[in-house]
Protein backbone atom coordinates (compact mmCIF):
# COMPACT_ATOMS: atom_id res chain seq x y z
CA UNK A 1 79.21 48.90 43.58
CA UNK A 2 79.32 48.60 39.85
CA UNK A 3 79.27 52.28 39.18
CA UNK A 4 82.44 52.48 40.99
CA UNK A 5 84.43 49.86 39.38
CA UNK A 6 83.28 51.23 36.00
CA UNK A 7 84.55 54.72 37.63
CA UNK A 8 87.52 53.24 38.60
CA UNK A 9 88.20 51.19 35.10
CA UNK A 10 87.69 54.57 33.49
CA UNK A 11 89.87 56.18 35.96
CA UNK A 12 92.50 53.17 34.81
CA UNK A 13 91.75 53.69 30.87
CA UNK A 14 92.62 57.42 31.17
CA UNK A 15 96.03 56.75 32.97
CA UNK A 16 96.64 54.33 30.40
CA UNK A 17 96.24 56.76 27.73
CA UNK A 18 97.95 59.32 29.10
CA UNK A 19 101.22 57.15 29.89
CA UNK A 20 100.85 55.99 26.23
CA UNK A 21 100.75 59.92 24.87
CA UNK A 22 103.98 60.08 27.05
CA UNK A 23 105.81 57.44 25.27
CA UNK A 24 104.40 57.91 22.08
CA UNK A 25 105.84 61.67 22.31
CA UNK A 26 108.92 60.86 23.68
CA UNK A 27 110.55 58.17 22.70
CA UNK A 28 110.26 58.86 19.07
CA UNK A 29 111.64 62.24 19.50
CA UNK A 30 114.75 60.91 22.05
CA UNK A 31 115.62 58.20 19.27
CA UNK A 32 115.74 60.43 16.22
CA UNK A 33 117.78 63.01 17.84
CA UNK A 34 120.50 60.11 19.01
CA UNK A 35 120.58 58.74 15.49
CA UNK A 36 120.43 62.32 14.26
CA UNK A 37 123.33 63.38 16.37
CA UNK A 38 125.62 60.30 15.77
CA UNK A 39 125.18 60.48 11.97
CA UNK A 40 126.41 64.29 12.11
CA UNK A 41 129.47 63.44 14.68
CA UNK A 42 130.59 60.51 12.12
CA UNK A 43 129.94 62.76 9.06
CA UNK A 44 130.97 66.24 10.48
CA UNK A 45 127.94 67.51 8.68
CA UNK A 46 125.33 69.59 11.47
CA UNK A 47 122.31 69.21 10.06
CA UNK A 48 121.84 65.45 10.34
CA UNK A 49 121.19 66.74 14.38
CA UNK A 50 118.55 69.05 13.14
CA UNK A 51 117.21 66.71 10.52
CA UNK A 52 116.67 64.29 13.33
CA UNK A 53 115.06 66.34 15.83
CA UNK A 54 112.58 67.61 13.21
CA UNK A 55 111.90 63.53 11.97
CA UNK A 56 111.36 62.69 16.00
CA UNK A 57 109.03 65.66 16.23
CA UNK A 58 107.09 64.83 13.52
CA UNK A 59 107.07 61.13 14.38
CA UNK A 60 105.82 62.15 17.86
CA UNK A 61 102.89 63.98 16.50
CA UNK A 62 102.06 61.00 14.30
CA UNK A 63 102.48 58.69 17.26
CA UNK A 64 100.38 60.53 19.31
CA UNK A 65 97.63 61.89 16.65
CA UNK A 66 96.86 57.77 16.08
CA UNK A 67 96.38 56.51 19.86
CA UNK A 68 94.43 59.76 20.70
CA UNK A 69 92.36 59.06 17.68
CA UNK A 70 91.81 55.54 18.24
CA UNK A 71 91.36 56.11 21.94
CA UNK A 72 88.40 58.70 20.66
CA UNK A 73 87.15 56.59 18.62
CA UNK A 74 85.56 54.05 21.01
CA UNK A 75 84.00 57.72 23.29
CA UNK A 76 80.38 58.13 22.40
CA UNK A 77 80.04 62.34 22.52
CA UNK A 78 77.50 63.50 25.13
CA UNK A 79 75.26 64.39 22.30
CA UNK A 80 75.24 60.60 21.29
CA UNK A 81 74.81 59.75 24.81
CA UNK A 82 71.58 61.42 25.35
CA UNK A 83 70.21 60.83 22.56
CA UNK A 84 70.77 56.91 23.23
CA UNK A 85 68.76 57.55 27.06
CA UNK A 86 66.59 59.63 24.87
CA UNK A 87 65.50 56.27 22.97
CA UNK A 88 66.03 54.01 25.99
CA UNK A 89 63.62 56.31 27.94
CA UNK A 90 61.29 55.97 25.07
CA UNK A 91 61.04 52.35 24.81
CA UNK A 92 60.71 52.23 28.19
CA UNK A 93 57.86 53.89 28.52
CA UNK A 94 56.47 51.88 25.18
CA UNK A 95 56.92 48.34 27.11
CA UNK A 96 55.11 49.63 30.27
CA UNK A 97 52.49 50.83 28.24
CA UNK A 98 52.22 48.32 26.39
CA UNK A 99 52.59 45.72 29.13
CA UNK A 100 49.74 47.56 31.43
């Protein structure tokens, strides 16, 4: 029972993350190219559009690089994982020998 609410809670978390990349991509680049393209219809001057389609982009990446990261943050590799059953395996056996 409790293996499958943490599957399901991990199931959830990924979701989450993945909704958040969404956003984090799109709504950056959406906004930039509005402002972009009403700056160059007021000014008559193109490259204001391309200006902001370039600052969204970049924004996006940003955006997205940062929840990704801190999202990978709180992972433990699988190398890090079996090292720590490695060590729980270990003192495991220590305490029963011990305790015999």
């Amino acid at each position: 029972m409790r293996d499958r609410r943490k599957t399901n809670n991990e199931v959830a978390n990924s979701l989450v993350m993945v909704l958040q990349f969404g956003i984090n991509v799109i709504v950056p680049i959406l906004l930039c190219t509005v402002v972009g393209t009403f700056i160059s219809t007021k000014t008559g001057i193109k490259g204001f559009s391309i200006a902001g389609i370039i600052i969204g982009i970049l924004a996006a990446f940003n955006g997205a690089y940062r929840s990704v990261k801190g999202y990978l943050k709180n992972e433990e590799s699988p190398g890090q994982r079996a090292r720590r059953l490695e060590e729980e395996a270990l003192k495991e056996k220590k305490s029963k020998s011990s305790g015999e």
